[in-house]
N, C-alpha and C. Protein backbone atom coordinates (compact mmCIF):
# COMPACT_ATOMS: atom_id res chain seq x y z
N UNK A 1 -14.04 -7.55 0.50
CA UNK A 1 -13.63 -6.18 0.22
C UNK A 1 -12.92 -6.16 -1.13
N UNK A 2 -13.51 -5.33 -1.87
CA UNK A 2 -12.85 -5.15 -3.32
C UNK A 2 -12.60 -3.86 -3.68
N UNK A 3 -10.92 -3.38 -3.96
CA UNK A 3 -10.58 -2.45 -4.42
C UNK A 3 -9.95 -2.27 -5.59
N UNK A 4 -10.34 -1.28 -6.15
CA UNK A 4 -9.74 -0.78 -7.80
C UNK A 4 -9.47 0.34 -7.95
N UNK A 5 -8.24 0.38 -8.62
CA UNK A 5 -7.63 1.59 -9.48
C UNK A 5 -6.17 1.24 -10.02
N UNK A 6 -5.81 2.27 -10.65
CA UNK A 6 -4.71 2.51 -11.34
C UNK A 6 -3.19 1.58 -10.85
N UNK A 7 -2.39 1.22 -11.17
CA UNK A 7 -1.04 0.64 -11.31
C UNK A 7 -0.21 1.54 -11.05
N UNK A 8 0.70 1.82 -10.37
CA UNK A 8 2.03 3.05 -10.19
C UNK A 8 3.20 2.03 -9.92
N UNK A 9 3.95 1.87 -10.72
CA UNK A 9 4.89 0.94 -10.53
C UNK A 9 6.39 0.92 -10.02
N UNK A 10 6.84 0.50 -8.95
CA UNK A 10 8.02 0.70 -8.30
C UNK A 10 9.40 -0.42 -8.70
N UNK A 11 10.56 0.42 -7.85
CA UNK A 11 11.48 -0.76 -7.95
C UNK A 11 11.39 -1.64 -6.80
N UNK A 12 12.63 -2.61 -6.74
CA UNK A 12 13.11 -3.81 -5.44
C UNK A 12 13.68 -2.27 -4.65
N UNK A 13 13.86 -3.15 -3.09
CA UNK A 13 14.41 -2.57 -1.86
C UNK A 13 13.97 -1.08 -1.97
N UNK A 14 12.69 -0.33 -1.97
CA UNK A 14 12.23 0.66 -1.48
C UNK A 14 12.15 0.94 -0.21
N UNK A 15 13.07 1.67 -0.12
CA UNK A 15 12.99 2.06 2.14
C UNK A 15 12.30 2.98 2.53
N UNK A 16 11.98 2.80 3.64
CA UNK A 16 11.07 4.27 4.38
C UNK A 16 11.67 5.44 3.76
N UNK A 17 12.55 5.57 3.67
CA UNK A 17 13.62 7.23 3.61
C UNK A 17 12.96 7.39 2.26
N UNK A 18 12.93 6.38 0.84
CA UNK A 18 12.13 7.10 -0.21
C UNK A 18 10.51 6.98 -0.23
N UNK A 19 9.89 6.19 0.73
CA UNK A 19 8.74 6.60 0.75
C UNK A 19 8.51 7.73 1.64
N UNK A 20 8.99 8.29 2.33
CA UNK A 20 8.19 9.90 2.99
C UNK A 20 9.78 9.84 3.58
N UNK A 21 10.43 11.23 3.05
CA UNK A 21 11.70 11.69 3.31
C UNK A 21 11.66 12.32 5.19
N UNK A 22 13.08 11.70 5.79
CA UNK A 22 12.90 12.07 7.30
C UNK A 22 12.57 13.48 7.21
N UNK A 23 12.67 14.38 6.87
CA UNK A 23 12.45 16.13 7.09
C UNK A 23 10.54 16.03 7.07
N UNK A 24 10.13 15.15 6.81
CA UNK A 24 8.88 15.23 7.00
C UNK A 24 8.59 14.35 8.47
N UNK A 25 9.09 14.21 9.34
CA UNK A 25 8.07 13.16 9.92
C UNK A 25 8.06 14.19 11.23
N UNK A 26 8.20 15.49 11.12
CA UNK A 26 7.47 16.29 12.48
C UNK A 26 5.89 16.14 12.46
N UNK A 27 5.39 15.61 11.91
CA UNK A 27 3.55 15.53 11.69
C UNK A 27 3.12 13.67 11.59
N UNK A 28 2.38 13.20 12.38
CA UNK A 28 1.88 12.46 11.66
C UNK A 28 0.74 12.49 11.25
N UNK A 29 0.18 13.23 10.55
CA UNK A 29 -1.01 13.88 9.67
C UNK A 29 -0.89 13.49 8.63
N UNK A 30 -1.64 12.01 8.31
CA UNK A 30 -1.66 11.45 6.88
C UNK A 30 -1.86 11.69 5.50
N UNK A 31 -2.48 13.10 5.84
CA UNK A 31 -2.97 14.00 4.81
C UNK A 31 -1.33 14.58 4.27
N UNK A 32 -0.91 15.17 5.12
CA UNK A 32 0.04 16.16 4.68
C UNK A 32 1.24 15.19 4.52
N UNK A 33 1.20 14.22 5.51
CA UNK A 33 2.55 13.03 4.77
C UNK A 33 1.83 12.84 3.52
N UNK A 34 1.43 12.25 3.03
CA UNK A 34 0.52 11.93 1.57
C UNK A 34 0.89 12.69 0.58
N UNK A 35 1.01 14.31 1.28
CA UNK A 35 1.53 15.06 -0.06
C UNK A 35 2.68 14.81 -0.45
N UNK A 36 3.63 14.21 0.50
CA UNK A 36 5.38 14.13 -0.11
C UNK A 36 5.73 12.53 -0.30
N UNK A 37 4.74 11.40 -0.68
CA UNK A 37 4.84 10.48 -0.80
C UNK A 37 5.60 10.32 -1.65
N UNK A 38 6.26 9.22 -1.99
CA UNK A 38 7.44 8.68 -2.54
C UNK A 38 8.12 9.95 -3.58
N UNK A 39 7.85 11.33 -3.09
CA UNK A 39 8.39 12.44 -3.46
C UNK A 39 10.45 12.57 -4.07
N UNK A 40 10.70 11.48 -3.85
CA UNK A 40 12.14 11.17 -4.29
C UNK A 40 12.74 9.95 -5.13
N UNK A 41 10.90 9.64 -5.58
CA UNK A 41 11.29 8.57 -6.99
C UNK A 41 10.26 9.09 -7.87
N UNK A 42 9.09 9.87 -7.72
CA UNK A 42 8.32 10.47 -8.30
C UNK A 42 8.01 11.59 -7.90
N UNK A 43 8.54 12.99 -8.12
CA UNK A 43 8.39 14.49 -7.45
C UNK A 43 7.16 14.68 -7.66
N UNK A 44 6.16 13.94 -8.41
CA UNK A 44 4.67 14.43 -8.94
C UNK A 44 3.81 13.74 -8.40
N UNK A 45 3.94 12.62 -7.78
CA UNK A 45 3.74 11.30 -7.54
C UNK A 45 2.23 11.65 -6.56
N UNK A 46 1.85 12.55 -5.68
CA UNK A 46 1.10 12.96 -4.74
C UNK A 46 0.10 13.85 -5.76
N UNK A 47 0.55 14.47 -7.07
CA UNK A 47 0.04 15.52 -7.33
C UNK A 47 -1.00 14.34 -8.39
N UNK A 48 -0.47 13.33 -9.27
CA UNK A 48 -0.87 12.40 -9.85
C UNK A 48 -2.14 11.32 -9.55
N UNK A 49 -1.25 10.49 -8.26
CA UNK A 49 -2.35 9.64 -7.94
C UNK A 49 -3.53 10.21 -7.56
N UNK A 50 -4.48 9.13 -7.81
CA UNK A 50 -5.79 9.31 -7.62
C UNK A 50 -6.61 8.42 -6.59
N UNK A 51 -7.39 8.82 -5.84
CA UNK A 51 -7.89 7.79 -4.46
C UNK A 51 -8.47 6.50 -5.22
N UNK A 52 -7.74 5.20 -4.17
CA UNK A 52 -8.16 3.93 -4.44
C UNK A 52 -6.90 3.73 -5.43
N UNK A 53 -5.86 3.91 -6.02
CA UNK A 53 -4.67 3.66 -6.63
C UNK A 53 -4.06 2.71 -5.82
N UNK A 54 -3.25 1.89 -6.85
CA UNK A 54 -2.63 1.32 -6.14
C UNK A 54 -1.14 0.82 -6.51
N UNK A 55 -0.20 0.71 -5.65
CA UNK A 55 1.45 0.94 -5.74
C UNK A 55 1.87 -0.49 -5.81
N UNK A 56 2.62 -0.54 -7.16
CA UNK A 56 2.84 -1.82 -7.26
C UNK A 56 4.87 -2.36 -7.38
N UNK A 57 5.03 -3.30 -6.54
CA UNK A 57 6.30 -2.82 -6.03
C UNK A 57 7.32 -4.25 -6.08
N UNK A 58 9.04 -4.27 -5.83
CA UNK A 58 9.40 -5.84 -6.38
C UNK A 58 9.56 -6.15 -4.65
N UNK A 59 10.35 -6.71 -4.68
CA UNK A 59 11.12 -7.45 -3.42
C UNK A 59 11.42 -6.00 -2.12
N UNK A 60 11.01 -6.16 -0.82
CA UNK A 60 11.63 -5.65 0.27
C UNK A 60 11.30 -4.19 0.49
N UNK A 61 9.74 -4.55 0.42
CA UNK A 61 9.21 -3.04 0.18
C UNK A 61 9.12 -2.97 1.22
N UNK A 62 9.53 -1.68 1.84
CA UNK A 62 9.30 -0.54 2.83
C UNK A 62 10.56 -1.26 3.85
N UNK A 63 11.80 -1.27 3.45
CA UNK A 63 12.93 -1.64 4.19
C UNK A 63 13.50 -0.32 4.67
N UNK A 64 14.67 -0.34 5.82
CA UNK A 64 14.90 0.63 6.60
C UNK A 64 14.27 0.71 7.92
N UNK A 65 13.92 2.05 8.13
CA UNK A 65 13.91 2.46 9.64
C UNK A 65 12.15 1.70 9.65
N UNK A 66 12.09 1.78 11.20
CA UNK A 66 10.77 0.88 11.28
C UNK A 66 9.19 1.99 12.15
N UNK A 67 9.53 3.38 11.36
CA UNK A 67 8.68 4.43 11.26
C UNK A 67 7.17 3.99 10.66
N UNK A 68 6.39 4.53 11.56
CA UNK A 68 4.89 4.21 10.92
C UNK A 68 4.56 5.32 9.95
N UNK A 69 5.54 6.29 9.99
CA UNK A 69 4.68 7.72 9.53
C UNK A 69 4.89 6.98 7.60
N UNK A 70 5.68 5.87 6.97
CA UNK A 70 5.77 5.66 5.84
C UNK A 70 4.07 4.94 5.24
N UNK A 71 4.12 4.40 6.39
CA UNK A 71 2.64 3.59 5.43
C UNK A 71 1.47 4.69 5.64
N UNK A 72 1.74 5.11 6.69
CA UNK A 72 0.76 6.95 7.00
C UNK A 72 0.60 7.48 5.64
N UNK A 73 1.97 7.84 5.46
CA UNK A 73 2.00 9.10 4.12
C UNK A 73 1.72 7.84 2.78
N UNK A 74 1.37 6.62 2.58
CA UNK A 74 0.50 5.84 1.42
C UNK A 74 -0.52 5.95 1.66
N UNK A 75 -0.83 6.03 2.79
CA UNK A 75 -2.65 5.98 2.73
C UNK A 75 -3.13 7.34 2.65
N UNK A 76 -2.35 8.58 3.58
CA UNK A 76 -2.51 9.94 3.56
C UNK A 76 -2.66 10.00 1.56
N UNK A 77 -1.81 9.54 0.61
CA UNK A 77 -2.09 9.94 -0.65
C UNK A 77 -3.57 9.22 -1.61
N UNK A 78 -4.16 8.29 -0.39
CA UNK A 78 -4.87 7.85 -1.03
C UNK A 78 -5.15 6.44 -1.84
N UNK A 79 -3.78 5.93 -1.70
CA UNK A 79 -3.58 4.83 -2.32
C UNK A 79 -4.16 3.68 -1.66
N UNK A 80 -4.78 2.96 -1.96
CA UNK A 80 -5.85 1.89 -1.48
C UNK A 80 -5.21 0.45 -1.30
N UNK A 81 -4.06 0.45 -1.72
CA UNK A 81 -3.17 -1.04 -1.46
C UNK A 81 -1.98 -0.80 -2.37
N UNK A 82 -1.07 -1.44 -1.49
CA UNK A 82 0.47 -2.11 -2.14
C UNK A 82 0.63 -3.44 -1.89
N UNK A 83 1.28 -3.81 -3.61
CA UNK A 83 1.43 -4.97 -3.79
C UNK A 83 2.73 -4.85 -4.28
N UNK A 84 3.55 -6.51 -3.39
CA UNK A 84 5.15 -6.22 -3.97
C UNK A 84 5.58 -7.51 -3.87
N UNK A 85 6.47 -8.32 -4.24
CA UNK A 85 6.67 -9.39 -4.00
C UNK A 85 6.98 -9.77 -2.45
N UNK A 86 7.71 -8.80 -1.83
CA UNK A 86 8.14 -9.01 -0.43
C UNK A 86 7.78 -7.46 0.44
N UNK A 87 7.81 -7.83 1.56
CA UNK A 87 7.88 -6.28 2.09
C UNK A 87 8.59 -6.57 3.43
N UNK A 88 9.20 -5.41 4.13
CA UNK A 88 10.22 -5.53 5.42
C UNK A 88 8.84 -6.18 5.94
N UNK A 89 9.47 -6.55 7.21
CA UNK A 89 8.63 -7.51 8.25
C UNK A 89 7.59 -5.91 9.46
N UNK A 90 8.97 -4.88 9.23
CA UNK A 90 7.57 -4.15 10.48
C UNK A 90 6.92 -3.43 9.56
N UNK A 91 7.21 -3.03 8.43
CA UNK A 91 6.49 -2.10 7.86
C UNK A 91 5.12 -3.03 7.60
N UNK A 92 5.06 -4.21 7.25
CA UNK A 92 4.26 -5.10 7.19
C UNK A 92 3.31 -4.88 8.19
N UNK A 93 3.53 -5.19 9.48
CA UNK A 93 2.86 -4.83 10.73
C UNK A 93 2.21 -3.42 10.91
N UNK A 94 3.16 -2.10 10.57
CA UNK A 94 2.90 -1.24 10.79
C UNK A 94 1.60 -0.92 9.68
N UNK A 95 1.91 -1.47 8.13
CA UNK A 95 0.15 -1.09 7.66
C UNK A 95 -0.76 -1.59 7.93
N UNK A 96 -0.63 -2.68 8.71
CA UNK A 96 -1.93 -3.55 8.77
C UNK A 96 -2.93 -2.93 9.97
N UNK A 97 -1.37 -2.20 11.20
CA UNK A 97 -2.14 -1.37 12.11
C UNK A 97 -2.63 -0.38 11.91
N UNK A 98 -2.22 0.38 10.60
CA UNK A 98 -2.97 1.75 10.26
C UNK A 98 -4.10 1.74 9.46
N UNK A 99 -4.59 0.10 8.82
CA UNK A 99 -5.64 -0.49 7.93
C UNK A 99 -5.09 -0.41 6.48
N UNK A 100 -3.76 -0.18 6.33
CA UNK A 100 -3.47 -0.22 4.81
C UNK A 100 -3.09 -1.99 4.32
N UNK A 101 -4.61 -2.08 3.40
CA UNK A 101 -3.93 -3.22 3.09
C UNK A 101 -2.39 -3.65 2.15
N UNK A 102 -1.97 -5.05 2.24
CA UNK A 102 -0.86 -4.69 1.64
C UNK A 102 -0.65 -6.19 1.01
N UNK A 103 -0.56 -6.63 -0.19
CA UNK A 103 -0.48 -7.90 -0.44
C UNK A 103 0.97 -8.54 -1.20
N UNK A 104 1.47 -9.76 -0.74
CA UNK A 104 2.12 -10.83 -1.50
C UNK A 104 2.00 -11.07 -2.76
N UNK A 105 2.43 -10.74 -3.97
CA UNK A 105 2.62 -11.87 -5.09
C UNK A 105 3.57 -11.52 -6.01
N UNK A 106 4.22 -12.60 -6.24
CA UNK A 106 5.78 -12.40 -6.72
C UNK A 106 5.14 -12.05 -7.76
N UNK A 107 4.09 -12.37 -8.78
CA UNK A 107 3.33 -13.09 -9.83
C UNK A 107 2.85 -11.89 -10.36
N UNK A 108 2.41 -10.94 -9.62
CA UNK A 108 1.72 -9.82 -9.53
C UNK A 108 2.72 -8.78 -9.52
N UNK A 109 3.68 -9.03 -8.78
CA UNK A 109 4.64 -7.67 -8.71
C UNK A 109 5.21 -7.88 -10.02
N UNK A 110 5.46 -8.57 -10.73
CA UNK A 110 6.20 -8.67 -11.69
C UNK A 110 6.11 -8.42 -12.98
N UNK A 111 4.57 -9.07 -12.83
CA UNK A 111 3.96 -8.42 -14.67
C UNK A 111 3.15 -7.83 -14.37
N UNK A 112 2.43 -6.85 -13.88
CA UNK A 112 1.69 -5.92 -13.52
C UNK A 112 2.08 -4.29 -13.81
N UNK A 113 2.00 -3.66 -15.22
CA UNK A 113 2.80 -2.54 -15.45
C UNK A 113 1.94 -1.14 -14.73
N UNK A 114 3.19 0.07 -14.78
CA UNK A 114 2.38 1.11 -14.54
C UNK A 114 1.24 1.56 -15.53
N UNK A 115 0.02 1.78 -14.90
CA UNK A 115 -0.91 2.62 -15.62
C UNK A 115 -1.82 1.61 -15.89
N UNK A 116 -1.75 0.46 -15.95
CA UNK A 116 -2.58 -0.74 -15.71
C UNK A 116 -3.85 -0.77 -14.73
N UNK A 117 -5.40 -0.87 -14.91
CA UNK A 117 -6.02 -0.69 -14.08
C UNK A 117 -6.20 -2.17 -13.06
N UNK A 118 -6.26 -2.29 -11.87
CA UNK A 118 -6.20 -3.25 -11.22
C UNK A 118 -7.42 -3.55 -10.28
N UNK A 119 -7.63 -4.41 -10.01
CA UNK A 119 -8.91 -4.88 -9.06
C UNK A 119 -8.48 -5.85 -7.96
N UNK A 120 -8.38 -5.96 -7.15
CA UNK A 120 -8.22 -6.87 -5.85
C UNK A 120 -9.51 -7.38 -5.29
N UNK A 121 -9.51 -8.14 -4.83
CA UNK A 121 -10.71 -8.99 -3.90
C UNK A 121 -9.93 -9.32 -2.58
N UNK A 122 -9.82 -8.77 -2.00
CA UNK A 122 -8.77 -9.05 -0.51
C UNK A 122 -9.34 -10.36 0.18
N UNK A 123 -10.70 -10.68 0.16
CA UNK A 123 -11.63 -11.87 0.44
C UNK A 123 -10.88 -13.03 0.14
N UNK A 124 -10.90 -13.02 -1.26
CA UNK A 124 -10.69 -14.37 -1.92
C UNK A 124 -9.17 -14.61 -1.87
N UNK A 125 -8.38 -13.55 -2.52
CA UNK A 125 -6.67 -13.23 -2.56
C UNK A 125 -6.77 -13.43 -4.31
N UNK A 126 -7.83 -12.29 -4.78
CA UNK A 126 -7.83 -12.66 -6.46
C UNK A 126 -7.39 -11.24 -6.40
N UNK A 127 -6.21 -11.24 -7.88
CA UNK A 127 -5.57 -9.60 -8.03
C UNK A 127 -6.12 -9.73 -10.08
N UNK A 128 -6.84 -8.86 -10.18
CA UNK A 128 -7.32 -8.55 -11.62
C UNK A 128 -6.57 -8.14 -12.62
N UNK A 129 -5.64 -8.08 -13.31
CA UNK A 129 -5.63 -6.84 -14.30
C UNK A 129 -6.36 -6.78 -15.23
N UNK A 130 -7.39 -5.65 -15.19
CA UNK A 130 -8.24 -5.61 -16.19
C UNK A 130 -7.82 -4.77 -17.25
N UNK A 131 -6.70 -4.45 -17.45
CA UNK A 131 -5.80 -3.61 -18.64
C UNK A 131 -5.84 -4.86 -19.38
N UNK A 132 -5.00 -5.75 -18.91
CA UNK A 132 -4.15 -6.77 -19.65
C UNK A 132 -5.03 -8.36 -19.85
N UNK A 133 -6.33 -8.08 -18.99
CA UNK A 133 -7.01 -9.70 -19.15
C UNK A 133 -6.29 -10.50 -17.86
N UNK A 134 -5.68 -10.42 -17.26
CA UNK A 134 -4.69 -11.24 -16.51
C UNK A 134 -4.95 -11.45 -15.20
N UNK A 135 -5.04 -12.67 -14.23
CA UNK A 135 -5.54 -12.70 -12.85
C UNK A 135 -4.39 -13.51 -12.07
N UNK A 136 -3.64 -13.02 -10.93
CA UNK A 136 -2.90 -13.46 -10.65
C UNK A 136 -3.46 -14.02 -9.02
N UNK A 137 -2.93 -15.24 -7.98
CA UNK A 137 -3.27 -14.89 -6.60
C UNK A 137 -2.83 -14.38 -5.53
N UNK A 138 -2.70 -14.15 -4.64
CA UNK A 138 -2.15 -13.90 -3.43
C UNK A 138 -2.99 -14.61 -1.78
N UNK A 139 -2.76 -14.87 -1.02
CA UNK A 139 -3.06 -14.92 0.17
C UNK A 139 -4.03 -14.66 0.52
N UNK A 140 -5.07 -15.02 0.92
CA UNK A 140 -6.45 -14.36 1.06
C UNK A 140 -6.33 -13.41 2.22
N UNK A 141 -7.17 -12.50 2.57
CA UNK A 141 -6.86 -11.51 3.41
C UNK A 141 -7.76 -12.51 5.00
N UNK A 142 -7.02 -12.88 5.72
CA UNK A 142 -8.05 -13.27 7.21
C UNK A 142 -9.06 -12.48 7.49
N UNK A 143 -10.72 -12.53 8.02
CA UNK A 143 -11.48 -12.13 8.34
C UNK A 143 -11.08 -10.97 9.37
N UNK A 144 -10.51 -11.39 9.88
CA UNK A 144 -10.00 -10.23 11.46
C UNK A 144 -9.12 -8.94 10.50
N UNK A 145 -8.27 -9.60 9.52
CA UNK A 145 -7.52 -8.36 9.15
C UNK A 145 -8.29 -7.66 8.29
N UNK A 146 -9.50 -7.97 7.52
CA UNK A 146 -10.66 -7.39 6.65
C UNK A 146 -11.07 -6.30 7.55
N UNK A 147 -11.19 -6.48 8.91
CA UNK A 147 -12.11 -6.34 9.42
C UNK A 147 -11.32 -5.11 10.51
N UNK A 148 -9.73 -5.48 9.96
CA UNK A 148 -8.84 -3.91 10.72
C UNK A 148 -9.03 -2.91 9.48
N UNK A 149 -8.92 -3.61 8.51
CA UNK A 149 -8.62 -2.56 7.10
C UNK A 149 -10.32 -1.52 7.25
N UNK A 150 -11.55 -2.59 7.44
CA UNK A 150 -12.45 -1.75 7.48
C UNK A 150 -12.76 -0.72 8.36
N UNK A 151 -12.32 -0.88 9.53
CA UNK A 151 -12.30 -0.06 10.49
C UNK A 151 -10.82 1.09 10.50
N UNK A 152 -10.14 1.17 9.66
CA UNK A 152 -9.27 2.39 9.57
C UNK A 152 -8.04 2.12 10.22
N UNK A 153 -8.01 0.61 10.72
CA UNK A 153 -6.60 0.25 11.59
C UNK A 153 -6.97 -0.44 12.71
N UNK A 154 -5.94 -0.57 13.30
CA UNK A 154 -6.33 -1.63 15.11
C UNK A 154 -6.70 -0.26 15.88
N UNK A 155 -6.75 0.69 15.65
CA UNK A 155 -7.28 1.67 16.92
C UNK A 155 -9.06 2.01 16.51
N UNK A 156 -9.25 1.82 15.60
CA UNK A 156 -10.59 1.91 15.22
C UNK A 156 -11.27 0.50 15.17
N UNK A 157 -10.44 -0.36 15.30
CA UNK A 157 -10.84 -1.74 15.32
C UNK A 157 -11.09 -1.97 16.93
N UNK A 158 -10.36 -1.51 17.94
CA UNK A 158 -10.38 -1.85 19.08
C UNK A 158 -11.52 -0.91 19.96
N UNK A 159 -11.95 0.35 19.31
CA UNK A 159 -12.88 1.46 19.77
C UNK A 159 -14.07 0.91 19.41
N UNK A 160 -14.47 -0.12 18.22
CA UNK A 160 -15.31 -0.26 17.64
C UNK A 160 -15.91 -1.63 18.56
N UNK A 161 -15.21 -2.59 19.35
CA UNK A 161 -15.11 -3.49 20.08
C UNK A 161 -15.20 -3.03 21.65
N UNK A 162 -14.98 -1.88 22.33
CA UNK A 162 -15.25 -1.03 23.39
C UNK A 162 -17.02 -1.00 23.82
């Protein structure tokens, strides 16, 4: 599985509360979380990205409360993967169950600027920048978790196995 687009670049310790603010989580309608995505480090940020983008982030991404509706409202905007050096441990869990992929690399979070176009190979664990010439690695993605991301999450993964 290979995805590409754009660079949007974040800080360290991003928590649920600035990726989709609590006054939003009466819905979990990924669409409409999507519109207020990280709406309190970028007010435009939903109006901007473009599908298949991807959020590039430092240490202890998606720390705080252990709400699914945060990785909801990343994929609700369209964004096709986050990459950060670290990320909390459930939010971790929680995208992998909604099919958002999400990758490791200190290497990658670090020199990887905004607006930079990027390419992933989730297969191999190859991260592109084709702005800059530059290929960094990460973790290869396991066959089984390819294979949640393709199916839209573990509930489309488990219907699809029914």
């Amino acid at each position: 599985m290979v995805l590409k687009g754009k660079a949007w670049k974040f800080k360290d310790n991003i928590n649920t509360d600035e990726i989709i603010l609590a006054k939003y989580l009466n819905t979990t309608d990924p669409v409409e979380l999507g519109r207020h995505c990280m709406e309190t480090l970028d007010p435009s940020f939903s109006e901007k990205v473009q599908k298949g983008d991807i959020i590039i982030a430092g240490k202890n991404f998606g720390c705080g409360s252990s709400r699914e509706h945060a990785p909801l409202s990343i994929k609700g905007s369209h964004v096709s993967c986050v990459i950060a050096k670290g990320f909390a441990r459930i939010f971790f869990r929680n995208s992998i169950n909604i099919g958002l992929p999400i990758i490791e690399s200190a290497e990658a979070s670090a020199d990887i600027r905004g607006g930079d176009e990027i390419e992933i190979n989730l297969e191999k664990g190859q991260i592109k920048n084709l702005t800059r010439d530059k290929a960094y690695t990460s973790t290869p993605f396991p066959k089984f978790m390819q294979d949640l991301v393709k199916a839209g999450g573990l509930l489309g993964y488990l219907k699809s196995k029914i």
